[in-house]
N, C-alpha and C. Protein backbone atom coordinates (compact mmCIF):
# COMPACT_ATOMS: atom_id res chain seq x y z
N UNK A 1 12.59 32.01 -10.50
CA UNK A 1 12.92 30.60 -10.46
C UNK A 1 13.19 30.13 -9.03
N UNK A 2 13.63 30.69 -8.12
CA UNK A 2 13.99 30.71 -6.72
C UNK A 2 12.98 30.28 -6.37
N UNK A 3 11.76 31.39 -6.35
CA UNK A 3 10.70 31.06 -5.63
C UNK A 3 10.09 29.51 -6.30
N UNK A 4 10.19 28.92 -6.98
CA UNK A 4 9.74 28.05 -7.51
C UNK A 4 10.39 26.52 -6.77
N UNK A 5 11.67 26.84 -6.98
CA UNK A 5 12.44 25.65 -6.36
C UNK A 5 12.28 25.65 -4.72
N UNK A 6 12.03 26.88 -4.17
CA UNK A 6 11.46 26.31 -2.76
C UNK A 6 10.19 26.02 -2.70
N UNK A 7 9.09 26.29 -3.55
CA UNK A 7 7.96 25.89 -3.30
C UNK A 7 8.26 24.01 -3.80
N UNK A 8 8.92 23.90 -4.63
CA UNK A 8 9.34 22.57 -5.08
C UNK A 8 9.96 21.40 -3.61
N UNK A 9 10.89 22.32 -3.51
CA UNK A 9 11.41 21.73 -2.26
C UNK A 9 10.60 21.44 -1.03
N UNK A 10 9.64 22.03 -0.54
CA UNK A 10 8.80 22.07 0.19
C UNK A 10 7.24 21.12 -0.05
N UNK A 11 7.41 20.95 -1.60
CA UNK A 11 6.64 20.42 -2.04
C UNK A 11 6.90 18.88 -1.71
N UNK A 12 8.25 18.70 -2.05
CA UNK A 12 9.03 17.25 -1.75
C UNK A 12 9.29 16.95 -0.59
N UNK A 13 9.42 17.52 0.34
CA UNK A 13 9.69 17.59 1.67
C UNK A 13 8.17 17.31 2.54
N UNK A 14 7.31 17.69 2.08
CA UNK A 14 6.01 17.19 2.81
C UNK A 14 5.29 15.87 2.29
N UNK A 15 6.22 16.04 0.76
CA UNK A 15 5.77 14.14 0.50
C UNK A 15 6.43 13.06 1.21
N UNK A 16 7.74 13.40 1.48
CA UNK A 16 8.91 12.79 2.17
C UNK A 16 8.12 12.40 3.90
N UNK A 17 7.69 13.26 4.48
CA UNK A 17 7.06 12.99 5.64
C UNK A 17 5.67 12.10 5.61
N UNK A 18 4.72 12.24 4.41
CA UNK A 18 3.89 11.58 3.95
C UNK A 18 4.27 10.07 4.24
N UNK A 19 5.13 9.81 3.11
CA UNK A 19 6.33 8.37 3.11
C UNK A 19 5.94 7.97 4.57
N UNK A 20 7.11 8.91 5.38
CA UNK A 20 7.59 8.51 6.36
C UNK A 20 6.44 7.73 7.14
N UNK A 21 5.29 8.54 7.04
CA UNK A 21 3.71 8.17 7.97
C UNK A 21 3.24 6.70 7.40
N UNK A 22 3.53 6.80 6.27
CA UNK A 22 2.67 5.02 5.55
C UNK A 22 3.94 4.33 5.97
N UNK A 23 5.15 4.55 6.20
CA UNK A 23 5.93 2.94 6.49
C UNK A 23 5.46 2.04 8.09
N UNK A 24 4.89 3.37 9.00
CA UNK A 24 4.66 1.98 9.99
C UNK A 24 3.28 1.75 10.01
N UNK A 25 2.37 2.45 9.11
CA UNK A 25 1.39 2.04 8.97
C UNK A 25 1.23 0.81 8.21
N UNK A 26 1.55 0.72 6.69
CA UNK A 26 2.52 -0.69 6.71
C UNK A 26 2.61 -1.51 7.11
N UNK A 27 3.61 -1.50 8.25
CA UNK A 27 4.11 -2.14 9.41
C UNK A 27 3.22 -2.66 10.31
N UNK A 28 2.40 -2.31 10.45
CA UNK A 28 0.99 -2.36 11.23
C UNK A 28 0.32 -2.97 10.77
N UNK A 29 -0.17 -2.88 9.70
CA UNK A 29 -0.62 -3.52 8.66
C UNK A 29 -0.43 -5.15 8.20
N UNK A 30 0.86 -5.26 8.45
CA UNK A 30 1.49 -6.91 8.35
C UNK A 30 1.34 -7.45 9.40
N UNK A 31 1.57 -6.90 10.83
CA UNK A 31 1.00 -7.89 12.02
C UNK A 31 -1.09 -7.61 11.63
N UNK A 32 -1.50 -6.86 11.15
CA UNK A 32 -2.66 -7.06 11.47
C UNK A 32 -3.54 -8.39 10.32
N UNK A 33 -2.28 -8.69 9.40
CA UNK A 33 -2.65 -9.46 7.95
C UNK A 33 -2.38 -10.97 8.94
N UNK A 34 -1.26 -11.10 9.49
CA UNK A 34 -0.82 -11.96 10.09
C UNK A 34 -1.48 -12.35 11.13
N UNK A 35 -2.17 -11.54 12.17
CA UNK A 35 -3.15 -12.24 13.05
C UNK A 35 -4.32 -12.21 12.60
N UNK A 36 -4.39 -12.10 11.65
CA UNK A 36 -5.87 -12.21 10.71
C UNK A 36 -6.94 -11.70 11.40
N UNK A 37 -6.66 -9.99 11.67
CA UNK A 37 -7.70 -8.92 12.36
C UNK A 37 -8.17 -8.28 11.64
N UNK A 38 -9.36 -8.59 11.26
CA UNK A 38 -10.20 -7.79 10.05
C UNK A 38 -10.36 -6.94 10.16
N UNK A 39 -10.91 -6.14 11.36
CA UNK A 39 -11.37 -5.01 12.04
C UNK A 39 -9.94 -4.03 11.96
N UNK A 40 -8.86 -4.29 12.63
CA UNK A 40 -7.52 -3.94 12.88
C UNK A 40 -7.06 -3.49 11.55
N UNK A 41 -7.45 -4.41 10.20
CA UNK A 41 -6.99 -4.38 9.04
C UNK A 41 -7.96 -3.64 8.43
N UNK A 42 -9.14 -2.91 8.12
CA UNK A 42 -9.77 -2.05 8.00
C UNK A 42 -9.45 -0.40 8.44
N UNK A 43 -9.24 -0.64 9.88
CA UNK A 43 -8.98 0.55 10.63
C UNK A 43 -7.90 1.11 9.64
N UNK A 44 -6.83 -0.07 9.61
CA UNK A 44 -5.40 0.73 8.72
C UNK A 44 -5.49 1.07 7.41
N UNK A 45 -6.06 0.26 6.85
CA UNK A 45 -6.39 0.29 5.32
C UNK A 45 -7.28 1.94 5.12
N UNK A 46 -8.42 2.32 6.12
CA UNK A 46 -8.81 4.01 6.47
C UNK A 46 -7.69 4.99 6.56
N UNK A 47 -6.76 4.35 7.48
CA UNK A 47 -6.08 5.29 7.72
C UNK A 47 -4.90 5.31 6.38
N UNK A 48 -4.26 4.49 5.77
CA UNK A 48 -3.26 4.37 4.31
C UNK A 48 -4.24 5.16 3.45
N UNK A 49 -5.70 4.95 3.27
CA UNK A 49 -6.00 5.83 1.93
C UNK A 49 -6.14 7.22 2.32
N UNK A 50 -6.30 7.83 3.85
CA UNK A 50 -6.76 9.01 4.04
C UNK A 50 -4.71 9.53 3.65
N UNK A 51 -4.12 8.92 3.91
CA UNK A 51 -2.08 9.41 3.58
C UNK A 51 -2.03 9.38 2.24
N UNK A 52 -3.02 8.68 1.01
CA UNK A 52 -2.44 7.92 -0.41
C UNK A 52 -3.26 9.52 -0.79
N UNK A 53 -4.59 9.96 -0.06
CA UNK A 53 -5.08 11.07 -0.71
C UNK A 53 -4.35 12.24 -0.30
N UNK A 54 -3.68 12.34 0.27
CA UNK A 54 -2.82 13.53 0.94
C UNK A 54 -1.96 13.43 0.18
N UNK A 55 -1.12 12.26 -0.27
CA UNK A 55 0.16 12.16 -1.28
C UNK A 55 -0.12 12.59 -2.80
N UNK A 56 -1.51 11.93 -3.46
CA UNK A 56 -2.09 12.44 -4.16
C UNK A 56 -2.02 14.00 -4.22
N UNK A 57 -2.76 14.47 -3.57
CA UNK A 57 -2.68 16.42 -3.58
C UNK A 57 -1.51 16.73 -3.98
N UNK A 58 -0.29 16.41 -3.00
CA UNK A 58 1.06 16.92 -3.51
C UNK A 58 1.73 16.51 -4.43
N UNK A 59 1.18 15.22 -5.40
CA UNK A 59 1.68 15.01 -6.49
C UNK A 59 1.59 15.92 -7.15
N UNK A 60 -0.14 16.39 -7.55
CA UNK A 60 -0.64 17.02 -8.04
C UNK A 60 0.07 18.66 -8.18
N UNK A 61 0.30 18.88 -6.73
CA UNK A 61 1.11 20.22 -6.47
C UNK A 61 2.21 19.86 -7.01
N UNK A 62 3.10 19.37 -7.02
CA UNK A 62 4.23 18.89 -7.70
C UNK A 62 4.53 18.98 -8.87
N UNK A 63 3.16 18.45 -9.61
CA UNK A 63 3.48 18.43 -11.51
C UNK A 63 3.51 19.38 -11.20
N UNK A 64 2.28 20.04 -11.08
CA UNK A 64 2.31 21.86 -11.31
C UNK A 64 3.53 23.06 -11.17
N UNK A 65 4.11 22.41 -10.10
CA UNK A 65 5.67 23.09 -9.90
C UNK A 65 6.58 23.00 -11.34
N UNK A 66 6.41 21.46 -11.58
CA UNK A 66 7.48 21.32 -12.46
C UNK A 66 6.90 22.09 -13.76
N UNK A 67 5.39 22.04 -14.14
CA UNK A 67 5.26 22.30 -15.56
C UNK A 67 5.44 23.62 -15.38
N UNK A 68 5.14 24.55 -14.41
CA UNK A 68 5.66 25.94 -13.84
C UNK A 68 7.41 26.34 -14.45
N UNK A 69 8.75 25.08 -14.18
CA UNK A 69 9.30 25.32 -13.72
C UNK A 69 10.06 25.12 -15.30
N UNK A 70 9.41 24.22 -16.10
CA UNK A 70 10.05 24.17 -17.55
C UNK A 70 9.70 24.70 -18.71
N UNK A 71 8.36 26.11 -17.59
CA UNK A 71 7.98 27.21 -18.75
C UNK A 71 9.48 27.81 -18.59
N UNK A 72 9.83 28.40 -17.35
CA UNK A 72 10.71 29.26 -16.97
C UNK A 72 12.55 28.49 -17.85
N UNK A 73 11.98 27.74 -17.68
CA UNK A 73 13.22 26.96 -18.19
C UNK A 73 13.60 26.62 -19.63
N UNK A 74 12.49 26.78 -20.41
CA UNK A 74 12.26 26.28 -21.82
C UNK A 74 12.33 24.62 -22.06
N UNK A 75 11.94 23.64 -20.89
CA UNK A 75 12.10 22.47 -21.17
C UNK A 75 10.87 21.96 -20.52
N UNK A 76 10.93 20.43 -21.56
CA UNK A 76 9.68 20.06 -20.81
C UNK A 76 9.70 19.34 -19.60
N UNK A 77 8.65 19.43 -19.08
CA UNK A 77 8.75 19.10 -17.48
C UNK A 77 8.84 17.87 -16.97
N UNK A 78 8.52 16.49 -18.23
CA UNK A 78 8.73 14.97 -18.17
C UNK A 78 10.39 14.64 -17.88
N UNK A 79 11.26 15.76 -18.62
CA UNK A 79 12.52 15.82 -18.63
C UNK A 79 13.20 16.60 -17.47
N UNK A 80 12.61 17.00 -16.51
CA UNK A 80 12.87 17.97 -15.11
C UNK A 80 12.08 16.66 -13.82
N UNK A 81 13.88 15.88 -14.00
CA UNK A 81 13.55 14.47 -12.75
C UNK A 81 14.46 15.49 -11.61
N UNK A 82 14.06 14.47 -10.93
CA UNK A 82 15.45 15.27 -9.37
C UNK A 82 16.43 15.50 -9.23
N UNK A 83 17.14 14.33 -10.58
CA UNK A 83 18.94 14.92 -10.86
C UNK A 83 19.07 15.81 -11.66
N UNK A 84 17.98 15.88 -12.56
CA UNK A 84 18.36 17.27 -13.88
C UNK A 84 18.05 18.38 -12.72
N UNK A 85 17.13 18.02 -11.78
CA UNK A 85 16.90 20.01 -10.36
C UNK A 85 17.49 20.11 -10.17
N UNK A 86 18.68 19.17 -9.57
CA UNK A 86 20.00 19.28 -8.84
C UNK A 86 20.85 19.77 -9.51
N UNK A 87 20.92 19.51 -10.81
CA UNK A 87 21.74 20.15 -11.61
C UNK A 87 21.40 21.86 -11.96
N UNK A 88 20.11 21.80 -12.23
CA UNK A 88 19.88 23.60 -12.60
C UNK A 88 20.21 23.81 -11.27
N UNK A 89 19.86 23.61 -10.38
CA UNK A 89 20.25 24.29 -8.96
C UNK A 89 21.78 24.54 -8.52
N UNK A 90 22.44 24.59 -9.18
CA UNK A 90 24.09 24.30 -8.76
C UNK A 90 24.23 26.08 -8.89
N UNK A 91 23.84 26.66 -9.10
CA UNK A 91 23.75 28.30 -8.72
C UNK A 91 23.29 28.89 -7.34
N UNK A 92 22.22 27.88 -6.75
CA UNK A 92 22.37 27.75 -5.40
C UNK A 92 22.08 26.39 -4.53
N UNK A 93 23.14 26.87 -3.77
CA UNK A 93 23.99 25.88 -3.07
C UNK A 93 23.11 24.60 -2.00
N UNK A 94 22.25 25.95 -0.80
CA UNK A 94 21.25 25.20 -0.36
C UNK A 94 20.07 24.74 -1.01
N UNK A 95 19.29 25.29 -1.96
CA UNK A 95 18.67 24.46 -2.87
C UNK A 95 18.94 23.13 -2.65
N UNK A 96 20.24 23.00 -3.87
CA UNK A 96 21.00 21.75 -4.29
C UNK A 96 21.32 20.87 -3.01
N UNK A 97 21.69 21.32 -2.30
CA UNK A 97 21.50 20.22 -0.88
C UNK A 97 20.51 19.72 -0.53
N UNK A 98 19.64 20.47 0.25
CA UNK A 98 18.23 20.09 0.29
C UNK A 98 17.72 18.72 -0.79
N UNK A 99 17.66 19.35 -1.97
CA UNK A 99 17.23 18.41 -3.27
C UNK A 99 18.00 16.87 -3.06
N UNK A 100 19.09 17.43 -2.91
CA UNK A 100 19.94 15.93 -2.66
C UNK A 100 19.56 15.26 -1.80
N UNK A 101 19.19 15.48 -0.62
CA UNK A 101 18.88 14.87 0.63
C UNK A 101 17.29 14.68 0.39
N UNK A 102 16.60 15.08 -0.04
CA UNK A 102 14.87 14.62 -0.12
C UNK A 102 14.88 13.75 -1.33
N UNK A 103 16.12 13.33 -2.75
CA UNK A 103 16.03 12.67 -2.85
C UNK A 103 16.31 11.00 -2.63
N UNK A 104 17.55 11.69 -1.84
CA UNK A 104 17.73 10.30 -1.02
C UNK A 104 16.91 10.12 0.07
N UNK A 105 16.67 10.45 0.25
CA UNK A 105 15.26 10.25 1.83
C UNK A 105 13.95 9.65 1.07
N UNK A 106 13.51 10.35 -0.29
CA UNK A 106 11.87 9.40 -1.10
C UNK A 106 12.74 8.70 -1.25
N UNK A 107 13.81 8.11 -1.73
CA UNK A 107 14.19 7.41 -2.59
C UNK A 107 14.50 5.93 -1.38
N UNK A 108 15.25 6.08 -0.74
CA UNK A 108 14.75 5.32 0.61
C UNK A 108 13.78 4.90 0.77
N UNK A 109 12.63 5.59 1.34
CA UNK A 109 11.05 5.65 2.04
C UNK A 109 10.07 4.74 0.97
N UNK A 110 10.10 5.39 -0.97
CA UNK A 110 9.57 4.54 -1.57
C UNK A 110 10.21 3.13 -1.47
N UNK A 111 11.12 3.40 -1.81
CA UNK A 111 11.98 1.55 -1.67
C UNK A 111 11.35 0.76 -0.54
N UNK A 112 11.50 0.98 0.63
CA UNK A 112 11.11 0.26 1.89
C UNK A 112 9.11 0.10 1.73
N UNK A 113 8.58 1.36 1.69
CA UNK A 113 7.36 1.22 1.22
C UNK A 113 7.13 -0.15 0.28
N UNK A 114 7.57 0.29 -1.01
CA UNK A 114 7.06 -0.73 -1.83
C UNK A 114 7.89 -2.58 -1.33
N UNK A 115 8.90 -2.29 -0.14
CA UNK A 115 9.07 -3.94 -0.12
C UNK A 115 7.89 -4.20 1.00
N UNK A 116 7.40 -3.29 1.44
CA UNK A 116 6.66 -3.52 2.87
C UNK A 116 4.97 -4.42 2.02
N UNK A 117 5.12 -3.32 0.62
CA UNK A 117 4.06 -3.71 0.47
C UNK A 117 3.78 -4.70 -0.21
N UNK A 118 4.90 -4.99 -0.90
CA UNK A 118 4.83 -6.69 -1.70
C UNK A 118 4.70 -7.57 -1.11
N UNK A 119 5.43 -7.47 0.41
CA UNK A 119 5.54 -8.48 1.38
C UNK A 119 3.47 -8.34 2.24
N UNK A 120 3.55 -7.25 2.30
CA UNK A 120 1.37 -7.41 2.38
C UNK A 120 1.11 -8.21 1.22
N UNK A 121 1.24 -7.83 0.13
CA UNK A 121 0.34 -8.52 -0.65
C UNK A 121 0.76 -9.79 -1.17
N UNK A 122 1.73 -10.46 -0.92
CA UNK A 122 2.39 -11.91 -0.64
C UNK A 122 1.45 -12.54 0.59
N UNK A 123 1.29 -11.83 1.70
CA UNK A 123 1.18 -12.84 2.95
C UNK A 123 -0.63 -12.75 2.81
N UNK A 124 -1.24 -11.23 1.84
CA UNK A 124 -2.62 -11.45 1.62
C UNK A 124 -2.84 -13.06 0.37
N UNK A 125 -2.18 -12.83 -0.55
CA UNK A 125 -2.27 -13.52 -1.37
C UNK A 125 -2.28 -15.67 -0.75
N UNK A 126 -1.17 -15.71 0.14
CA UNK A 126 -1.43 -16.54 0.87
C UNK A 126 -2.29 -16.98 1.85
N UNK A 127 -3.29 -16.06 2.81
CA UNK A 127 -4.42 -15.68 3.22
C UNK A 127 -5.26 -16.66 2.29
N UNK A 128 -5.44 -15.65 1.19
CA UNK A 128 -6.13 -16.15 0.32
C UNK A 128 -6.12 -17.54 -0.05
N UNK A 129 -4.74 -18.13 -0.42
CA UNK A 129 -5.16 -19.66 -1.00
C UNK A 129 -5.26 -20.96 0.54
N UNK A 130 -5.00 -19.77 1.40
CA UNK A 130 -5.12 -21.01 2.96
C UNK A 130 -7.24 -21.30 3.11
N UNK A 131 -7.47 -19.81 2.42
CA UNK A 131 -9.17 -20.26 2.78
C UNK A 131 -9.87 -20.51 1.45
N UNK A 132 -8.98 -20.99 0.07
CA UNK A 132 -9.79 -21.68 -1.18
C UNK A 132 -9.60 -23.26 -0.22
N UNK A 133 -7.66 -23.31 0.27
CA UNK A 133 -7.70 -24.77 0.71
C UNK A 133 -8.79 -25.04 1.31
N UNK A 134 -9.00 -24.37 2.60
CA UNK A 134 -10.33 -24.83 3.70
C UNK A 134 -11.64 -25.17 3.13
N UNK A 135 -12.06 -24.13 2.14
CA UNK A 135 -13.45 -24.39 1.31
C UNK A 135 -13.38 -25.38 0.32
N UNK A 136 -12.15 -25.96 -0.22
CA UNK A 136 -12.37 -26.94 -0.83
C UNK A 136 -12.15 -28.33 -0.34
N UNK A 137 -11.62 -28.66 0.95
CA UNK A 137 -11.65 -29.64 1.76
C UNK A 137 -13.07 -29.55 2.46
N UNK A 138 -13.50 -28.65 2.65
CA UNK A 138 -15.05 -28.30 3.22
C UNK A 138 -15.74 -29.10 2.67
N UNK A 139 -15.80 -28.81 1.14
CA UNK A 139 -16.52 -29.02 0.08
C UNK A 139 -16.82 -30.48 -0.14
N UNK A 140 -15.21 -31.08 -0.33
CA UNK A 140 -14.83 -32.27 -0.79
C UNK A 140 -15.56 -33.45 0.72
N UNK A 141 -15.47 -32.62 1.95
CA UNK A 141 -15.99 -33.77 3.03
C UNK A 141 -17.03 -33.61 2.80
N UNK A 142 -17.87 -32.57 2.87
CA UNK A 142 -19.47 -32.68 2.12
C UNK A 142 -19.89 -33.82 1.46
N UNK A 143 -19.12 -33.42 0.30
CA UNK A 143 -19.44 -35.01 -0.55
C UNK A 143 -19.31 -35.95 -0.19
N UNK A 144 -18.60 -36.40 0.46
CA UNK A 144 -18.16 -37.51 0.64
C UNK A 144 -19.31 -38.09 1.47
N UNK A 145 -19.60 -37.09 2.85
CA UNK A 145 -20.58 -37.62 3.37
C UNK A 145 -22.06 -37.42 2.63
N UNK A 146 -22.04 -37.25 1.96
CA UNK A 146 -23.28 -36.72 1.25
C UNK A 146 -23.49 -37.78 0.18
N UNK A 147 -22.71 -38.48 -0.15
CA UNK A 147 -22.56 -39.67 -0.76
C UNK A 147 -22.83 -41.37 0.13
N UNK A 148 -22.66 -40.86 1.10
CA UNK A 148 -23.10 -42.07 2.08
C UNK A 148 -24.36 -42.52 2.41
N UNK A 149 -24.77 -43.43 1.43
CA UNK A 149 -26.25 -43.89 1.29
C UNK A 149 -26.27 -45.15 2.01
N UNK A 150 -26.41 -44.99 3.71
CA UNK A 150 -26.45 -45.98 4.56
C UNK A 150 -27.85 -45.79 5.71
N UNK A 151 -28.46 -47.15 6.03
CA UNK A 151 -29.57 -46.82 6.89
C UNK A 151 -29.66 -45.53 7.82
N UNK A 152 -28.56 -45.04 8.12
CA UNK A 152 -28.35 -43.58 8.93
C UNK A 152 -28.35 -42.37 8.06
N UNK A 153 -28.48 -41.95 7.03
CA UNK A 153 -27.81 -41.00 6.22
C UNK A 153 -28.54 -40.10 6.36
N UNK A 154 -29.27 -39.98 7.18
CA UNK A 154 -29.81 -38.42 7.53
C UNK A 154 -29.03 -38.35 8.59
N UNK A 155 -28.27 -39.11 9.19
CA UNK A 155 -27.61 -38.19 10.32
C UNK A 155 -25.62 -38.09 10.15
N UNK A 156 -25.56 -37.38 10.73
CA UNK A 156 -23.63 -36.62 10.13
C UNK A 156 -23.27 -37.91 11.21
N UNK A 157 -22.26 -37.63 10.53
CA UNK A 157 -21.18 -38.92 11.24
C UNK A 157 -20.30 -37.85 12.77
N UNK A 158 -20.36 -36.56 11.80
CA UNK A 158 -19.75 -35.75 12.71
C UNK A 158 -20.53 -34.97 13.85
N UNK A 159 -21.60 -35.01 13.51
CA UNK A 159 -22.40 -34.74 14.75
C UNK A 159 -22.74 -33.50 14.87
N UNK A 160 -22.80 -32.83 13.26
CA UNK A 160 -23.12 -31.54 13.01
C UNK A 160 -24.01 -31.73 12.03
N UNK A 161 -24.81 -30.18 12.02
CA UNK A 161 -25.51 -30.31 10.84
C UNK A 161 -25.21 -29.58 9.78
N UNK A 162 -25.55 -30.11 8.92
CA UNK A 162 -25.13 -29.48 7.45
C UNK A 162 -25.80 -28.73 7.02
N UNK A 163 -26.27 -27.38 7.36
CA UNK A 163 -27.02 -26.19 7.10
C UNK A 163 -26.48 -25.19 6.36
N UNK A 164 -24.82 -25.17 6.31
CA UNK A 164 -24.11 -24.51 5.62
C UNK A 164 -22.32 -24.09 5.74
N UNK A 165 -21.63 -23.85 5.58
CA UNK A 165 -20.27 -24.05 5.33
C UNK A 165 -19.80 -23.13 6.63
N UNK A 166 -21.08 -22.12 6.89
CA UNK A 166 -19.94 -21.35 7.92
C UNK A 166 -21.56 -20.67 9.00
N UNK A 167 -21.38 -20.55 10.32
CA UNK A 167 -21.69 -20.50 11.56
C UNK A 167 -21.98 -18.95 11.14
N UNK A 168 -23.87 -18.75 11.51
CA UNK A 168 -24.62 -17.79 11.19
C UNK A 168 -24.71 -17.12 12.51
N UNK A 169 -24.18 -17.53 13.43
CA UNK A 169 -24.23 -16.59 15.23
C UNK A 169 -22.83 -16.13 15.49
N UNK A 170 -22.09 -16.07 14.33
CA UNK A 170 -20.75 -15.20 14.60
C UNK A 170 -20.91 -14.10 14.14
């Protein structure tokens, strides 16, 4: 069982650093949403899934610990969370420390993670309805001039042409 709870511990401890790597990526991530850098916001978005597949693996390593750990135990492993480890672990001491401290450390790291990331997908989501606004004021001056059946009406008032909503040499 020893050997199990340090492979456990170690198991948690390299997810914990995982964490640690996506919060300023994240972070990075929100100035790059905010200056609206596509390129910048790509680059990071490569680099978050190549950390989400690394976190992945050690999930994976993880169940396996636990379903490992509630043969040895006679329980099932849905029921073997981080406070019931802490508790079998009270036979040893550093174990039980360790455990305590990596769960307050994910338990931290997810928290901040997931506000980092609501707050991305708030300021994407706003992104989003700033360029339905633009395309539908686009839209709506279209018509308008497009409705103007005056001796000139082949030519724009604005002094552009109307070939299409968005500039084909960018």
């Amino acid at each position: 069982m020893a050997s199990l709870m340090e492979e456990m511990i170690s198991t948690l401890s390299q997810e914990k650093d995982l964490y640690l790597t996506l919060l300023p990526i994240a972070e990075e991530k929100t100035k790059a949403i905010v200056a609206n850098d596509l390129a910048a916001l790509q680059r990071i978005t490569d680099k978050e899934q190549e950390a989400i597949d690394r976190v992945s693996a050690l999930e994976r390593k993880r169940t396996e610990v636990l379903n490992n750990m509630g043969i040895v135990l006679g329980r099932k492993p849905e029921e073997l969370t981080l406070t019931e480890l802490i508790k079998v672990a009270e036979k040893q001491p550093k174990a039980q420390a360790d455990l305590r401290e990596l769960k307050d450390a994910l338990g931290k790291s997810v928290k901040r993670l997931a506000d980092l990331n609501e707050r991305n997908g708030a300021l994407i989501q706003q992104s989003l309805e700033m360029i339905e606004f633009n395309m539908n004021l686009l839209q709506s001056t279209r018509m308008v001039q497009g409705n103007n059946y005056t001796r000139n009406a082949g030519e724009s008032e604005l002094g552009v042409t109307q070939t299409g909503m968005f500039d084909a040499k960018q």
